[in-house]
PDB file of N, CA and C in Angstrom:
ATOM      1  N   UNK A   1      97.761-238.000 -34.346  1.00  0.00           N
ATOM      2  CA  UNK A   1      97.117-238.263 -33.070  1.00  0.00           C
ATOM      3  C   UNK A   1      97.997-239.132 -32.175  1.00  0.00           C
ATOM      4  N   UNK A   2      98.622-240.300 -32.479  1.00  0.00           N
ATOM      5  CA  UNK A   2      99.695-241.020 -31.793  1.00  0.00           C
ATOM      6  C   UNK A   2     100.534-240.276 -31.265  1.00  0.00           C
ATOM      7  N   UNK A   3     101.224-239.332 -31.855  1.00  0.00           N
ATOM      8  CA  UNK A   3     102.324-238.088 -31.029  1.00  0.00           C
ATOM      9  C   UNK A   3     101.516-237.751 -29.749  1.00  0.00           C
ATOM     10  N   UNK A   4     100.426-237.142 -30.230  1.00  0.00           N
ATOM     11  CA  UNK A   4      99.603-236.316 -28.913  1.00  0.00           C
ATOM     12  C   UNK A   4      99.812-237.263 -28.010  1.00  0.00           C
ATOM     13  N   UNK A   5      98.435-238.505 -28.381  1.00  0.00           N
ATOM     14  CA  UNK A   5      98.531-239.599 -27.378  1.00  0.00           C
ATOM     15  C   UNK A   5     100.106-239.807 -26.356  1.00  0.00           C
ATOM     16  N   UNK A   6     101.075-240.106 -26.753  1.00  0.00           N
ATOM     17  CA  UNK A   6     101.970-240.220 -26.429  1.00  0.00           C
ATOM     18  C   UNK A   6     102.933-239.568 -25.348  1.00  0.00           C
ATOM     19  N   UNK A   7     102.088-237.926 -25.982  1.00  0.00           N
ATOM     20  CA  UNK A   7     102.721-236.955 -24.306  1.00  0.00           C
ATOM     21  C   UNK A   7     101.817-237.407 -23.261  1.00  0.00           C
ATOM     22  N   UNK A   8     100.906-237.894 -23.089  1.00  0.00           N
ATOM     23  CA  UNK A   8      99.780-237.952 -22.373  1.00  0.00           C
ATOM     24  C   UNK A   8     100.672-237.906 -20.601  1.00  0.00           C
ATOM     25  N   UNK A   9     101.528-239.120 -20.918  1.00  0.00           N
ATOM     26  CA  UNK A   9     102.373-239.232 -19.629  1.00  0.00           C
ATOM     27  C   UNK A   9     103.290-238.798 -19.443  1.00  0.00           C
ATOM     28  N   UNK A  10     104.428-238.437 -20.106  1.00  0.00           N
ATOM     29  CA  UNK A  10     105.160-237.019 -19.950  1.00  0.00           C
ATOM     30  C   UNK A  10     105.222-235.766 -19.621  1.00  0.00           C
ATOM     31  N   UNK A  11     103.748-235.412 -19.842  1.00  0.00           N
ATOM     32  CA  UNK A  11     103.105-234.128 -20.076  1.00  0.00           C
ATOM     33  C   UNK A  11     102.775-234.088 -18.135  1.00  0.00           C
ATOM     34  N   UNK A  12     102.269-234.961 -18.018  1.00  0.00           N
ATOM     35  CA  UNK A  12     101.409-235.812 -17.089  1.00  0.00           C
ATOM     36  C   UNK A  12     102.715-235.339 -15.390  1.00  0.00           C
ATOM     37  N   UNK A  13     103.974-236.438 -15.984  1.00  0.00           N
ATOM     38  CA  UNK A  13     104.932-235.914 -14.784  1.00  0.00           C
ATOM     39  C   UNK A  13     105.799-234.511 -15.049  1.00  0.00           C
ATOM     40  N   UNK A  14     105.808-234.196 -15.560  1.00  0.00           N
ATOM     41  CA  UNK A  14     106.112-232.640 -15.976  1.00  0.00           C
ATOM     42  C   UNK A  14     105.408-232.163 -14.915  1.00  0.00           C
ATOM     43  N   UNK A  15     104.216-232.166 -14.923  1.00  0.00           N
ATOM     44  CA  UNK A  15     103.470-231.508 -14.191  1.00  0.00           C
ATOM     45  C   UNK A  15     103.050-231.703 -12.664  1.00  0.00           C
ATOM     46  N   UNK A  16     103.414-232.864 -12.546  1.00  0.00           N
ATOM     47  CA  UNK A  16     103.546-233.464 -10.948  1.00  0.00           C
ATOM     48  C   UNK A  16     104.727-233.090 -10.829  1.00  0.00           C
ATOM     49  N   UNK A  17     105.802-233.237 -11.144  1.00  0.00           N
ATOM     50  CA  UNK A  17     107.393-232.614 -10.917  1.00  0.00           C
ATOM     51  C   UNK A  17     107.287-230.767 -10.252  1.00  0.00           C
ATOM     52  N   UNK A  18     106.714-229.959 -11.470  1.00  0.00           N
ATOM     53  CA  UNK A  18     106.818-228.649 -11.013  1.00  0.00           C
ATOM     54  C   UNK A  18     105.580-228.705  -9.944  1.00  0.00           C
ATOM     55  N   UNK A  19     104.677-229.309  -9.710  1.00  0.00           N
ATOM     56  CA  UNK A  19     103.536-229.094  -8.398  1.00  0.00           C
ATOM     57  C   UNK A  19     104.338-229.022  -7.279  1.00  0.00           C
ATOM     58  N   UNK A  20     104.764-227.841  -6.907  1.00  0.00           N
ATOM     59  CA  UNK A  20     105.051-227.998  -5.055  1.00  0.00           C
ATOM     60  C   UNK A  20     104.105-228.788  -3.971  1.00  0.00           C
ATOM     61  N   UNK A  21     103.135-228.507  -4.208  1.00  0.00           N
ATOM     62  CA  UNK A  21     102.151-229.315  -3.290  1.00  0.00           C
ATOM     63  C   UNK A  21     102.095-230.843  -3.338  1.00  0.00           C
ATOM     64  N   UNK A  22     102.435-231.442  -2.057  1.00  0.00           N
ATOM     65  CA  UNK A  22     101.906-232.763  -1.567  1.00  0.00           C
ATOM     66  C   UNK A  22     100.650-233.073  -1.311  1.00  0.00           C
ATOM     67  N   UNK A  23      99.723-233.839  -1.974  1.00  0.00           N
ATOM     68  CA  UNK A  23      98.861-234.011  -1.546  1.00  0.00           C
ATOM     69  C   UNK A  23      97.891-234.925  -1.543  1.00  0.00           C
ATOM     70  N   UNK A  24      99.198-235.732  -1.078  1.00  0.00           N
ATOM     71  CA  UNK A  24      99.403-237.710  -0.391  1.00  0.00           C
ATOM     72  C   UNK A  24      98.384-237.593   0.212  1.00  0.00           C
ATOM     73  N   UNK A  25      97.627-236.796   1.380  1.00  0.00           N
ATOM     74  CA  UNK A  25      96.665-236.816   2.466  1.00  0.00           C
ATOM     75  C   UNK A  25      95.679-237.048   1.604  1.00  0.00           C
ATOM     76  N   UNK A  26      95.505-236.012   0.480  1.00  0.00           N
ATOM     77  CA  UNK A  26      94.152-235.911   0.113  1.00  0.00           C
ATOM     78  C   UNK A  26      93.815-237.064  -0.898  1.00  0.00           C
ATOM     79  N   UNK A  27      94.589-237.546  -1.648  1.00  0.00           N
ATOM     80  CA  UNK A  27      94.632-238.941  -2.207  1.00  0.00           C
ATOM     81  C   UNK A  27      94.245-239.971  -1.209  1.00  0.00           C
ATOM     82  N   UNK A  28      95.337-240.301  -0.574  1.00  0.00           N
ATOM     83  CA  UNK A  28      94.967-241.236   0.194  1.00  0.00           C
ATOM     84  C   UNK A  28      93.497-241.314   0.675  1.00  0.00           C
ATOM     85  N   UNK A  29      93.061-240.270   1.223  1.00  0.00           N
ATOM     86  CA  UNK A  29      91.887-239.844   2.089  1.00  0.00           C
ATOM     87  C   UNK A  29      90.509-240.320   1.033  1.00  0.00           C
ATOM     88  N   UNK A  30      90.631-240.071  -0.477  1.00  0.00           N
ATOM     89  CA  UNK A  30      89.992-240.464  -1.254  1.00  0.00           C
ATOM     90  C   UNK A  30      90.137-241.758  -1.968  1.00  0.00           C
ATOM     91  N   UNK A  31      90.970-242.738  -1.846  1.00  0.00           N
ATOM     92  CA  UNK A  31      90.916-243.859  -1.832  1.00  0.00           C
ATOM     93  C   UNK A  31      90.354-244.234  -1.025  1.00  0.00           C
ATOM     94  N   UNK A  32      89.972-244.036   0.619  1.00  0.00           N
ATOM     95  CA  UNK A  32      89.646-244.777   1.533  1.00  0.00           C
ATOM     96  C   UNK A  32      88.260-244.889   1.322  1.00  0.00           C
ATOM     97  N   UNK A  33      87.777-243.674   0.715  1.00  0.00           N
ATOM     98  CA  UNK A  33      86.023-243.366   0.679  1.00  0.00           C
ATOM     99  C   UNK A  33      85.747-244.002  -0.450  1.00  0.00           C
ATOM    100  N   UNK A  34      86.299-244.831  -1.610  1.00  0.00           N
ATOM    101  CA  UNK A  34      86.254-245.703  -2.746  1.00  0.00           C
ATOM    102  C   UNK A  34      85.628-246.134  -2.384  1.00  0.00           C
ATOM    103  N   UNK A  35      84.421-247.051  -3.353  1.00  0.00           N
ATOM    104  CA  UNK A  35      83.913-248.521  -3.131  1.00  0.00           C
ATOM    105  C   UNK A  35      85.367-249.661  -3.575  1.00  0.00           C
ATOM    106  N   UNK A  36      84.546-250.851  -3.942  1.00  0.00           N
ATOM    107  CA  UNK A  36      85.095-251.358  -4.269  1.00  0.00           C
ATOM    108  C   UNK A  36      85.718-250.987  -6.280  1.00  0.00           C
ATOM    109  N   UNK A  37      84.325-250.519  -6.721  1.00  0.00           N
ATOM    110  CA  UNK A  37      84.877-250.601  -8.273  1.00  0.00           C
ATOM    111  C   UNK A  37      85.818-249.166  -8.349  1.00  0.00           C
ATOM    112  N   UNK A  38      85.672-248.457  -6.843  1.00  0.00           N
ATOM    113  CA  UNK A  38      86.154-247.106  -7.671  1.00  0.00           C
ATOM    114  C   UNK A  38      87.712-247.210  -6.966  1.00  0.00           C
ATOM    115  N   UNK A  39      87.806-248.359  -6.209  1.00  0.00           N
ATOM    116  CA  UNK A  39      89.177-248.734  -6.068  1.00  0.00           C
ATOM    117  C   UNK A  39      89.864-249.327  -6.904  1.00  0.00           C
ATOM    118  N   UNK A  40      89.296-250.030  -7.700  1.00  0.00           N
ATOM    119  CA  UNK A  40      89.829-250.945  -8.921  1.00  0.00           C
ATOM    120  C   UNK A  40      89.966-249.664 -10.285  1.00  0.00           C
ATOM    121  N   UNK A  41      89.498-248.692 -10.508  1.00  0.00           N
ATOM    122  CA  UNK A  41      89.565-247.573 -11.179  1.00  0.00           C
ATOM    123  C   UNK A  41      90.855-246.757 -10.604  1.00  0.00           C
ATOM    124  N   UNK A  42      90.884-246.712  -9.650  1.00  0.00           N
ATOM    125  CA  UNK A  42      92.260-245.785  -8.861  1.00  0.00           C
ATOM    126  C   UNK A  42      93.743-246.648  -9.378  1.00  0.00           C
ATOM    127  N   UNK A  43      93.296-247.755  -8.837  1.00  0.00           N
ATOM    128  CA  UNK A  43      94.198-248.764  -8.754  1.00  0.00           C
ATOM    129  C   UNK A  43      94.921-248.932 -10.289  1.00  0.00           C
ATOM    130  N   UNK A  44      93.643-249.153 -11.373  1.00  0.00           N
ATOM    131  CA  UNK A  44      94.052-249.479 -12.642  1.00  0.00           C
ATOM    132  C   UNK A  44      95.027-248.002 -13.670  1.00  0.00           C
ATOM    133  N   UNK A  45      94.454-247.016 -12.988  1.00  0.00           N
ATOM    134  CA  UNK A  45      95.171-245.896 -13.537  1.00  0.00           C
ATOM    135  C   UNK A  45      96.492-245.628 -12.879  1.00  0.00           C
ATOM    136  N   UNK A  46      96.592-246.029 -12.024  1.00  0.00           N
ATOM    137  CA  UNK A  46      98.072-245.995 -11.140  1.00  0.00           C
ATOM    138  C   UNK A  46      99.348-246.446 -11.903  1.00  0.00           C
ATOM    139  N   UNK A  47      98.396-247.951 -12.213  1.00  0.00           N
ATOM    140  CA  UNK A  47      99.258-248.701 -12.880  1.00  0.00           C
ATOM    141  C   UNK A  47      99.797-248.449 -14.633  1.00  0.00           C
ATOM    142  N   UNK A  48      98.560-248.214 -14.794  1.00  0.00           N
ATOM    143  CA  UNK A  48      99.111-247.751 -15.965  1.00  0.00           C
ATOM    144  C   UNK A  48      99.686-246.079 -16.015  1.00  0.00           C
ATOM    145  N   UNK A  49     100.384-245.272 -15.145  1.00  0.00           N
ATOM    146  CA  UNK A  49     101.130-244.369 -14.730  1.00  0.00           C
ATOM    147  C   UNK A  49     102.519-244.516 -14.578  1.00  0.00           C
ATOM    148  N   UNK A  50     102.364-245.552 -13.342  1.00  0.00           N
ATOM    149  CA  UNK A  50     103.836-245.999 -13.157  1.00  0.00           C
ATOM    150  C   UNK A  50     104.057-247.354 -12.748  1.00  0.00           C
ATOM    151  N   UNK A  51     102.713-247.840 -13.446  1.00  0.00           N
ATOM    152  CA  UNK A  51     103.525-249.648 -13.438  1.00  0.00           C
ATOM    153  C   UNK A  51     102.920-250.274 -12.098  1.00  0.00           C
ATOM    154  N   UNK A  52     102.661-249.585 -11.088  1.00  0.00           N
ATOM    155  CA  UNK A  52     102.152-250.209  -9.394  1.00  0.00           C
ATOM    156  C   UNK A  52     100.665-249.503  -9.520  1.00  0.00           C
ATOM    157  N   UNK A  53      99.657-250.683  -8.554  1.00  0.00           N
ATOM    158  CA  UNK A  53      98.533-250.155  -8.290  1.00  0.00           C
ATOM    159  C   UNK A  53      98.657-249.475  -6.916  1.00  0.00           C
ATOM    160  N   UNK A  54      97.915-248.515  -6.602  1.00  0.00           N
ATOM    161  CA  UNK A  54      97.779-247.455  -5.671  1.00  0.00           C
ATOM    162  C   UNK A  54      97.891-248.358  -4.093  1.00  0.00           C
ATOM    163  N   UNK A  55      97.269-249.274  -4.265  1.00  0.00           N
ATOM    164  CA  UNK A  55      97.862-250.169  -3.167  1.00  0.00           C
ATOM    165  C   UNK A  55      99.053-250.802  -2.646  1.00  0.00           C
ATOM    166  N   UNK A  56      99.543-251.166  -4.206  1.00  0.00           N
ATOM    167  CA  UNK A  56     100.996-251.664  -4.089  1.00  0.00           C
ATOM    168  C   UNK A  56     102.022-250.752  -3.282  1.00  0.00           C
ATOM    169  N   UNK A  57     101.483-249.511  -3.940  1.00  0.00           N
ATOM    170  CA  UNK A  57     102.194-248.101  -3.392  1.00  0.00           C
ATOM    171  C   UNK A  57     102.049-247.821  -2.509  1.00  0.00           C
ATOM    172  N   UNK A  58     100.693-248.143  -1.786  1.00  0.00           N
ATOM    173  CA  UNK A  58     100.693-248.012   0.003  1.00  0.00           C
ATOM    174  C   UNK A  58     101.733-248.650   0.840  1.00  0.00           C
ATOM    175  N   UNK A  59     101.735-250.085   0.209  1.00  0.00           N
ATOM    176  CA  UNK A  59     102.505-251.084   0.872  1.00  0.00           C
ATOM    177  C   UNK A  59     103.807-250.523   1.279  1.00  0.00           C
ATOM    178  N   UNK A  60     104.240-249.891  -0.248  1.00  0.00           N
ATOM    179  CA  UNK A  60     105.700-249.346  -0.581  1.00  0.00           C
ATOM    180  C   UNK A  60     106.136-248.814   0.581  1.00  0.00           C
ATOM    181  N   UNK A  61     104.839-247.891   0.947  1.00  0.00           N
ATOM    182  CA  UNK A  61     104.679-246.468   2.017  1.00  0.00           C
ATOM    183  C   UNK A  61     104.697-247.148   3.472  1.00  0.00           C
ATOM    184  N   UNK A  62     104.475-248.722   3.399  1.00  0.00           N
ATOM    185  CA  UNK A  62     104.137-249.151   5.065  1.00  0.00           C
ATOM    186  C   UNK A  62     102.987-248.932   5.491  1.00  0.00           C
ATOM    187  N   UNK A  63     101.702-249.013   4.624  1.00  0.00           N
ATOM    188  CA  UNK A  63     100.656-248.062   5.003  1.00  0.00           C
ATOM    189  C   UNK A  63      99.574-249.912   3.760  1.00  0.00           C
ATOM    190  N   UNK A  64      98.959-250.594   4.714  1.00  0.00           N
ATOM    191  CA  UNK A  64      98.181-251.539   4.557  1.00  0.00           C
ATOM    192  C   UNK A  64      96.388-250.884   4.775  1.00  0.00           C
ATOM    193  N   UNK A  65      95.332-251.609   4.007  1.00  0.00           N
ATOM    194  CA  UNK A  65      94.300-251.332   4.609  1.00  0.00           C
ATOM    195  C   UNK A  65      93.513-253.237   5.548  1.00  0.00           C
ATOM    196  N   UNK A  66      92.995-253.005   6.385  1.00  0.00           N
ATOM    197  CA  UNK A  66      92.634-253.649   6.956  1.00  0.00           C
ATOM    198  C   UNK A  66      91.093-254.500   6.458  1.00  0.00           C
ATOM    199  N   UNK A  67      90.847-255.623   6.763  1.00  0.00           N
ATOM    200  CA  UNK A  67      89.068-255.943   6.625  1.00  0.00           C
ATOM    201  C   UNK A  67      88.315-255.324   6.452  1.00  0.00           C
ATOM    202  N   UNK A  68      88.158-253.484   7.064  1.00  0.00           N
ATOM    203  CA  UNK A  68      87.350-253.085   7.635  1.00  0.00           C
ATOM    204  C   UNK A  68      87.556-251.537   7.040  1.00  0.00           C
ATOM    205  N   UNK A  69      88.450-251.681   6.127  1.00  0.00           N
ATOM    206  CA  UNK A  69      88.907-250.380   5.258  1.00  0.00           C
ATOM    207  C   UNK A  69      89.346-249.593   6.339  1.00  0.00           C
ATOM    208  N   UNK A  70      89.870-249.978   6.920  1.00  0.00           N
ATOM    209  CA  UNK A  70      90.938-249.039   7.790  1.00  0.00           C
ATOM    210  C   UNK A  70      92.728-248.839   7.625  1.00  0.00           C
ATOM    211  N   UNK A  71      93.295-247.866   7.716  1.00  0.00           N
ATOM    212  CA  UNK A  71      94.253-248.038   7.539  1.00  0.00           C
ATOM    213  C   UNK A  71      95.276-248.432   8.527  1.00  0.00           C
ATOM    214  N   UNK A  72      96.015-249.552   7.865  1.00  0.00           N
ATOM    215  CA  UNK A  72      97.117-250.119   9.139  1.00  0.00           C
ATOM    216  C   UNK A  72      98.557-249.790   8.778  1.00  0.00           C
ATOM    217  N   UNK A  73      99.144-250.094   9.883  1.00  0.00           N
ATOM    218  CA  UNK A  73     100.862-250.021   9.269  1.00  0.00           C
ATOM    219  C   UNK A  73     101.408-251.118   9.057  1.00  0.00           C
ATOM    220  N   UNK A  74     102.143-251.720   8.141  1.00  0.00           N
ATOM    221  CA  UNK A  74     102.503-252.842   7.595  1.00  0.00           C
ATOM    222  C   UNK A  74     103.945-252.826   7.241  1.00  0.00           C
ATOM    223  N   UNK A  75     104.663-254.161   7.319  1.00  0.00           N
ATOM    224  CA  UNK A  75     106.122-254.105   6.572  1.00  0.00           C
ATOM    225  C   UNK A  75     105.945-254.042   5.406  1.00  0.00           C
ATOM    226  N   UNK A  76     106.629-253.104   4.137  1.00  0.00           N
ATOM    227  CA  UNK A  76     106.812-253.484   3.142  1.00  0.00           C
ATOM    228  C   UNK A  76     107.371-254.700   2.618  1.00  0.00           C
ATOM    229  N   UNK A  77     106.142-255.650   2.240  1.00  0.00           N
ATOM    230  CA  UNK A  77     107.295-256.365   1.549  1.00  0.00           C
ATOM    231  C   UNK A  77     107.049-256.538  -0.043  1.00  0.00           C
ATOM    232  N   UNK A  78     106.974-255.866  -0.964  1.00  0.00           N
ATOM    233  CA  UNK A  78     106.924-255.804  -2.156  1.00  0.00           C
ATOM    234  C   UNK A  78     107.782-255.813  -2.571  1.00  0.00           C
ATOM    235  N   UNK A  79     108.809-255.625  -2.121  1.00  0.00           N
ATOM    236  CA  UNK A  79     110.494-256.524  -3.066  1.00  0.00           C
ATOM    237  C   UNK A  79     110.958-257.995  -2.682  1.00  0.00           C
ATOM    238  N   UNK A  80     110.154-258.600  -2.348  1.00  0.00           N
ATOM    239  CA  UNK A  80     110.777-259.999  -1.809  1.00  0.00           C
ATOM    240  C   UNK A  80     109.733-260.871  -2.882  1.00  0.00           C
TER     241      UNK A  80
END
């Protein structure tokens, strides 16, 4: 069972690799409609994917959310 377990994330970008389709919009678009716990669910699987929560990754993108769950444009600064 540990082997299996183990492709879980390999298997995982394999398969985001061959996906031609982008579909940043539709992610994004469904983070925004999150509550709060189902942002902390997005967020926590992100991380354990590739290490950043889905926010961090906005930042990455220049792409902040506001007070008011809106989306703003922001400097990255997640390398400083």
């Amino acid at each position: 069972m540990e082997e299996q377990i183990n492709n879980i994330i390999p298997v995982l970008m394999g398969e985001i690799e061959s996906d031609g389709e982008n579909e940043s919009d539709l992610l994004f678009n469904y983070y925004l409609r999150c509550n709060t716990q189902e942002k902390a669910v997005v967020n926590n699987v992100m991380i354990y994917l590739c290490g950043w929560s889905f926010e961090t990754l906005l930042e990455k993108c220049g792409i902040g959310i506001d007070e008011k769950g809106e989306p703003i444009i922001v400097e990255d600064k997640t390398d400083e």
